[in-house]
Protein backbone atom coordinates (compact mmCIF):
# COMPACT_ATOMS: atom_id res chain seq x y z
CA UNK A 1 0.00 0.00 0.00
CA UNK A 2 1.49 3.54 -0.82
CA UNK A 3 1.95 5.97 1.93
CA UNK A 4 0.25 9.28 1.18
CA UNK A 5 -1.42 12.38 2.42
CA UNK A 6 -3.50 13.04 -0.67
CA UNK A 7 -5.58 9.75 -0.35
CA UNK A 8 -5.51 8.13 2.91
CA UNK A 9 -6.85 4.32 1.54
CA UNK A 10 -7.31 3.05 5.02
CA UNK A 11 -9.47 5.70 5.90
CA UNK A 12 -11.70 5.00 2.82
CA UNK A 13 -11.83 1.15 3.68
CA UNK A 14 -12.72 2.09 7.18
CA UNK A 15 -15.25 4.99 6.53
CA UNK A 16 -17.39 1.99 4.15
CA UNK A 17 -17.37 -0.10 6.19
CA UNK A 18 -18.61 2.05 9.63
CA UNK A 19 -21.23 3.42 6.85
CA UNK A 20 -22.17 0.03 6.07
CA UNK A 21 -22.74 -0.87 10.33
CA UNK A 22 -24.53 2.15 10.71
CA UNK A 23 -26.95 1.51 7.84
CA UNK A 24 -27.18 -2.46 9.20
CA UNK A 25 -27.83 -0.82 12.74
CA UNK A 26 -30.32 1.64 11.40
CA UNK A 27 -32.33 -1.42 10.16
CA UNK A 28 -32.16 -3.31 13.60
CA UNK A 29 -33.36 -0.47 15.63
CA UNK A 30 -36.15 -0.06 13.10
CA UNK A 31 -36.95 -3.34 13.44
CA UNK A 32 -36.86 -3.31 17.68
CA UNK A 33 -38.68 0.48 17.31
CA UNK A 34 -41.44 -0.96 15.31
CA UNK A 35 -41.88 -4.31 16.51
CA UNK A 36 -42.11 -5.23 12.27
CA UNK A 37 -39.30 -6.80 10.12
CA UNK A 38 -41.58 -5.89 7.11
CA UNK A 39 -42.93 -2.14 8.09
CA UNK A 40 -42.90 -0.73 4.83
CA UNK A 41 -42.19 -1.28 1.01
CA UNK A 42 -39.03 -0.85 1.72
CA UNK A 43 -38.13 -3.95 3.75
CA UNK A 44 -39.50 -5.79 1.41
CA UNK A 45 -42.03 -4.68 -1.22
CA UNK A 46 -43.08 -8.02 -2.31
CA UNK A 47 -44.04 -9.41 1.41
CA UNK A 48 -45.08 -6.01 2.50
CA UNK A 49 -48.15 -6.18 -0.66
CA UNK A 50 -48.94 -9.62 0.85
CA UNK A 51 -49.43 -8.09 4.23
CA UNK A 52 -51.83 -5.31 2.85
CA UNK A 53 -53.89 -7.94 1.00
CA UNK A 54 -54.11 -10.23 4.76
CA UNK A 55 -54.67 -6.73 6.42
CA UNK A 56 -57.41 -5.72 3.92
CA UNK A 57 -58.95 -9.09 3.83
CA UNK A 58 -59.06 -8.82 7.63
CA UNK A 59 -60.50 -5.49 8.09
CA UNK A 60 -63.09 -6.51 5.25
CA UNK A 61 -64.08 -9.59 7.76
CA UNK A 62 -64.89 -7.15 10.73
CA UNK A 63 -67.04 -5.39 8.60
CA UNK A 64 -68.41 -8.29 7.81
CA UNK A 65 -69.08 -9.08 11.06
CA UNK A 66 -70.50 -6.17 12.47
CA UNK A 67 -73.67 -6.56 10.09
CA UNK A 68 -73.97 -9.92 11.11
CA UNK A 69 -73.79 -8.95 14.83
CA UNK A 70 -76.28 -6.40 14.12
CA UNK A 71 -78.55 -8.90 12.61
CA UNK A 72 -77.97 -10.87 15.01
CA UNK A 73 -79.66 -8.34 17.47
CA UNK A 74 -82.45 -7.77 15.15
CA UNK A 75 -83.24 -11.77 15.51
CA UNK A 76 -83.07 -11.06 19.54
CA UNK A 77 -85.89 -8.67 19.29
CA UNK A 78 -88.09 -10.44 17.06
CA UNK A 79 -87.83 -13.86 18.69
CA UNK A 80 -88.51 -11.76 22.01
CA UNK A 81 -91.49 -10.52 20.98
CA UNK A 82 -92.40 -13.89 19.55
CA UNK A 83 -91.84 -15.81 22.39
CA UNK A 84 -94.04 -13.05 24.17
CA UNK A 85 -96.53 -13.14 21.17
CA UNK A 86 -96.84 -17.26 22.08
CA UNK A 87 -96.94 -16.74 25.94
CA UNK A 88 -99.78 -14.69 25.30
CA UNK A 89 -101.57 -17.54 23.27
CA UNK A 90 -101.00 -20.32 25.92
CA UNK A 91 -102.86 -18.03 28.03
CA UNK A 92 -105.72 -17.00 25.85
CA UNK A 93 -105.88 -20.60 24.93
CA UNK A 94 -106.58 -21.45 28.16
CA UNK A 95 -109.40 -18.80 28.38
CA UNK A 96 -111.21 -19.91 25.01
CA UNK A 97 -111.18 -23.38 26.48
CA UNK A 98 -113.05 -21.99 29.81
CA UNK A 99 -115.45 -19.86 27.08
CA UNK A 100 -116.01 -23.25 24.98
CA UNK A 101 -117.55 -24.44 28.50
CA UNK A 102 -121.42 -24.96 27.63
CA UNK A 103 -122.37 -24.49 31.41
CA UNK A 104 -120.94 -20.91 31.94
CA UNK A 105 -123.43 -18.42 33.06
CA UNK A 106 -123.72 -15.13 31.23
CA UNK A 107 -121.56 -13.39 33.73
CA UNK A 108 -118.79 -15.46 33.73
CA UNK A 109 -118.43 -15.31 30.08
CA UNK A 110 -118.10 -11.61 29.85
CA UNK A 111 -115.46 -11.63 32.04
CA UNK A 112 -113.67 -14.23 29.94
CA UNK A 113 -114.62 -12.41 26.96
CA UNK A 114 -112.88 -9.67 28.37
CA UNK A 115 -109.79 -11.46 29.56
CA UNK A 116 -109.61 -12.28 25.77
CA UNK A 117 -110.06 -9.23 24.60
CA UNK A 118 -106.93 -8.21 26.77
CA UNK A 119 -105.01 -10.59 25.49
CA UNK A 120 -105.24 -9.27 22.00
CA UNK A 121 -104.41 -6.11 22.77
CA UNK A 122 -101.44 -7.82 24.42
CA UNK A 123 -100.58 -9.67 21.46
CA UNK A 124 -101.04 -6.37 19.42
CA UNK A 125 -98.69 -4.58 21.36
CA UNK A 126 -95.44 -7.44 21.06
CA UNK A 127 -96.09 -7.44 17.64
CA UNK A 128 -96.42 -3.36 16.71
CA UNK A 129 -93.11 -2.67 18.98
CA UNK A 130 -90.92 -5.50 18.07
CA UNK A 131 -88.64 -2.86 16.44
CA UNK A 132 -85.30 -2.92 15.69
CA UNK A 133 -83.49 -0.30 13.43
CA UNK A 134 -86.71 0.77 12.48
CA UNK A 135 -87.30 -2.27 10.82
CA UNK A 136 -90.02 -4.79 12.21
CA UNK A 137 -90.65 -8.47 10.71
CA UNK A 138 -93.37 -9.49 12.95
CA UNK A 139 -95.84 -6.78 11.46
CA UNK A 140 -95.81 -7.33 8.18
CA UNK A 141 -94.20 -4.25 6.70
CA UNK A 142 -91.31 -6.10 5.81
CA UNK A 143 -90.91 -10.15 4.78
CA UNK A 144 -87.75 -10.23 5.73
CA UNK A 145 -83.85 -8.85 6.22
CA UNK A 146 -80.41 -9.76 3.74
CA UNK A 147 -77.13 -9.31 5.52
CA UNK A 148 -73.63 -9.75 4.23
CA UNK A 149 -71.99 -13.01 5.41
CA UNK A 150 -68.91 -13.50 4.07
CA UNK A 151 -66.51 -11.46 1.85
CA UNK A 152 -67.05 -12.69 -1.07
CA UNK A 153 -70.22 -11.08 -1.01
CA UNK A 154 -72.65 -14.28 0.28
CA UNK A 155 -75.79 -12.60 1.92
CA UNK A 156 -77.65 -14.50 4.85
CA UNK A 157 -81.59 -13.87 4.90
CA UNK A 158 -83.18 -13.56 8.32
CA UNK A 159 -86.79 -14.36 8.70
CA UNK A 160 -86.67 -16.55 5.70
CA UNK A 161 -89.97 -16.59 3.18
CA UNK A 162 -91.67 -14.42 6.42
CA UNK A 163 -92.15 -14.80 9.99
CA UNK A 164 -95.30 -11.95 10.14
CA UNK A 165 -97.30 -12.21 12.80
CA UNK A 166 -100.20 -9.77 12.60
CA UNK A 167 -102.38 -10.92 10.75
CA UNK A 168 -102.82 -14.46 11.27
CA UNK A 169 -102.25 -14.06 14.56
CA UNK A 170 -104.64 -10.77 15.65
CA UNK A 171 -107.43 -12.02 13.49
CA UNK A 172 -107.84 -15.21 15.76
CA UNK A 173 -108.82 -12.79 18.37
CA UNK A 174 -112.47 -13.21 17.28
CA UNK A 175 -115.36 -12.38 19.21
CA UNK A 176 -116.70 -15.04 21.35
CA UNK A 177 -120.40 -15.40 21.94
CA UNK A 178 -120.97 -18.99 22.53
CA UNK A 179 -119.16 -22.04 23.37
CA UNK A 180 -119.70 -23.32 20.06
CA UNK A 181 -117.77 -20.38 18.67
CA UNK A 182 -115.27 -21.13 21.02
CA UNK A 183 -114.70 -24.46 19.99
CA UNK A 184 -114.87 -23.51 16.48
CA UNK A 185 -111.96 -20.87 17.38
CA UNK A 186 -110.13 -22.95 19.00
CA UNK A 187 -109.38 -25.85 16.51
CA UNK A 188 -109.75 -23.22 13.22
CA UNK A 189 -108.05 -19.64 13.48
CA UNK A 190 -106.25 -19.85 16.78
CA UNK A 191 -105.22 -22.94 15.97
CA UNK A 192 -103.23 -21.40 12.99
CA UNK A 193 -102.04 -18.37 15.08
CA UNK A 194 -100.42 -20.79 17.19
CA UNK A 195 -99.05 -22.70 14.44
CA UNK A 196 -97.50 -19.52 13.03
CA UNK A 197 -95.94 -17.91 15.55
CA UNK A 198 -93.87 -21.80 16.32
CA UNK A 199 -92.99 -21.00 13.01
CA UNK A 200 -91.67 -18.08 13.39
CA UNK A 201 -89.92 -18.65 16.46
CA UNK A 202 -87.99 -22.03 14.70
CA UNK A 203 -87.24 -19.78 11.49
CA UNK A 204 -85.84 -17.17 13.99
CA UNK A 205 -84.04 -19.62 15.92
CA UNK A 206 -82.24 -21.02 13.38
CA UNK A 207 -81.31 -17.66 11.81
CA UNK A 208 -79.57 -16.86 15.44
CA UNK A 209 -77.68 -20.19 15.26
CA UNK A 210 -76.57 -19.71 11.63
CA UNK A 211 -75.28 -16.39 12.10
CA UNK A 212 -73.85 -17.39 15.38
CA UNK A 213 -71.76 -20.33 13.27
CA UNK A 214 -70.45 -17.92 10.62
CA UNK A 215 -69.49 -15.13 13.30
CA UNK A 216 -67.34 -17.83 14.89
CA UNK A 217 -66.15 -19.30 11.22
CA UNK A 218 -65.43 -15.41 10.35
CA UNK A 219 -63.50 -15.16 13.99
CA UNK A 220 -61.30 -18.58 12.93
CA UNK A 221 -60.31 -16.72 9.81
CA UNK A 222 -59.22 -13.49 11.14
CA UNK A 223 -57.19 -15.18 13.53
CA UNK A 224 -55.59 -17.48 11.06
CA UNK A 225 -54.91 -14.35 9.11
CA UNK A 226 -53.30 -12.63 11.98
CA UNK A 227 -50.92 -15.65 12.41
CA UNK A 228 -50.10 -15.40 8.90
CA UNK A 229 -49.84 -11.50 9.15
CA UNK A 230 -47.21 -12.05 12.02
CA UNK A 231 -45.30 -14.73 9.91
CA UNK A 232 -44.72 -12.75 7.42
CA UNK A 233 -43.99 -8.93 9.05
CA UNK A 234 -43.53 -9.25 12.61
CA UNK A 235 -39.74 -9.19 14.18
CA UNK A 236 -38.32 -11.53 16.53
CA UNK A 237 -37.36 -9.07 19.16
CA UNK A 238 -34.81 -11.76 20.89
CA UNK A 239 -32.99 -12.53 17.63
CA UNK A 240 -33.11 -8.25 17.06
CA UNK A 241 -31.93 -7.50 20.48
CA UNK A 242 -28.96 -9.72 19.62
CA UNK A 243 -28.53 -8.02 16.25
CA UNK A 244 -28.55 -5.01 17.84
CA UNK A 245 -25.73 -5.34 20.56
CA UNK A 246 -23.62 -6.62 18.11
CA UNK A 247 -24.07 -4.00 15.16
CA UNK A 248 -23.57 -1.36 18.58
CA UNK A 249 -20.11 -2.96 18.82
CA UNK A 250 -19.06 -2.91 14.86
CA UNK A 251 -20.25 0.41 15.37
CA UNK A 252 -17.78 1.21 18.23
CA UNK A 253 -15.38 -0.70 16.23
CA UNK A 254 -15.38 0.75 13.27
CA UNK A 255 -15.38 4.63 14.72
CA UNK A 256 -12.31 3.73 16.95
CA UNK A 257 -10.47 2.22 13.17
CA UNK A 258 -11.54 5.19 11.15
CA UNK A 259 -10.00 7.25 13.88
CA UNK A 260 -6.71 5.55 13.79
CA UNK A 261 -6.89 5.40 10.20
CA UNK A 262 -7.15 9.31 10.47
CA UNK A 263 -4.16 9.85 11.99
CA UNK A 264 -1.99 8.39 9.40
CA UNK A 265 -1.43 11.85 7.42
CA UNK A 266 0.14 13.07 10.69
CA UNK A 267 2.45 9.53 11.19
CA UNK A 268 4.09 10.36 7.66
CA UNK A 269 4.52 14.10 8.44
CA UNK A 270 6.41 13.39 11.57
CA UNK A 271 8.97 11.51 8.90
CA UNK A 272 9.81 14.36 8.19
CA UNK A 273 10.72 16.54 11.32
């Protein structure tokens, strides 16, 4: 190697490479800082693009599950009122089969009639406020509600072909002036009112357990996409920590050689006192 003051070689070699630690330590602290050994294009463009498409895909599934939840609570309501709705019928069953007695005096059977009457405007009242986001299935103003299930776009339908209640149901509420009618009532229109309303309630039962399964299938698949998320971008802080004390050391290193490499110039000038 030639000796010179106009280009001090050693100095060069040693100013690369403590340019090349720092830009190896920069990396490691970014790494530690941000917890990510993919945080950006830069890292790695190709795996970072992946880990926007498993990010996207897994922000698209919370969406996805938020309607569902929120169907989910519209099924609550309904089958509330529905089981309500059918409570109500046990007991005005129970007071049509006291009407359809033959022996009641005329009394008695206003008060029953009465009772009945009560329980319609019972029934009435579960049906007309079983609201939920302004939306109401047990009425009749609308057959039924289409929710987004997964993302490619399948849509769940809760309340199926139509779980309305009002008009099968208030129209069994008849007027009872004999026991005859009674009878009649019982085995013909409340009959039916019964049957619909355990219709509805299965429908809406098996709308909460189907939406329950693909909340908890959605759930599975954000958490295998977080597992794959973390493969691919997050650090191993143990293995960085490592990294990082040792490019701290090169760094030391390599600033104590450039310094000594620095003070050739003033070796070869002392050659000459």
């Amino acid at each position: 190697m030639v000796n010179s003051v106009n280009t001090n070689q050693s100095a060069i070699v040693a100013l690369k490479s403590l340019n090349g630690t720092v830009t190896e330590l920069n990396k490691v602290q970014k790494r530690v800082t941000t917890g990510y050994k993919v945080a950006d294009a830069v890292d790695d463009g190709a795996a970072f693009a992946v880990a926007q498409s498993l990010r996207s895909e897994k922000g698209v599934l919370s969406a996805v599950n938020g309607q569902l939840n929120v169907a989910k609570g519209a099924t609550a309501v309904f089958s509330a009122a529905a089981t309500n709705v059918s409570d109500a019928l046990g007991r005005a069953r129970e007071t049509l089969t006291k009407l359809a007695d033959q022996n009641l005096n005329t009394d008695m059977r206003t008060k029953y009639n009465n009772d009945f009457t009560a329980l319609k405007a019972e029934v009435q009242n579960y049906i007309s406020n079983a609201k939920f986001n302004g939306m109401n299935l047990l009425s009749g103003g609308k057959t039924n509600i289409s929710v987004i299930a997964s993302t490619d776009g399948t849509q769940y339908t809760v309340g199926g072909s139509g779980i309305s209640l009002s008009s099968a149901v208030v129209s069994a509420f008849t007027s009872v002036g004999s026991a005859a009618s009674a009878v009649v009532l019982l085995t013909g229109a409340f009959a039916n009112a019964e049957e619909v309303t355990g219709n509805a309630l299965n429908t809406l039962g098996a709308d909460s357990r189907r939406l329950d399964a693909q909340i908890k299938f959605n759930e599975t698949m954000q958490d295998s996409l977080t597992t794959s998320l973390g493969a691919i971008v997050d650090a191993d802080l143990a293995k960085e920590s490592a990294a990082l004390q040792a490019q701290q050391i090169k760094q030391q290193l390599g600033a104590q050689t450039l310094s000594i490499a620095n003070q050739a110039p003033q070796i070869l000038a002392s050659l000459f006192r």
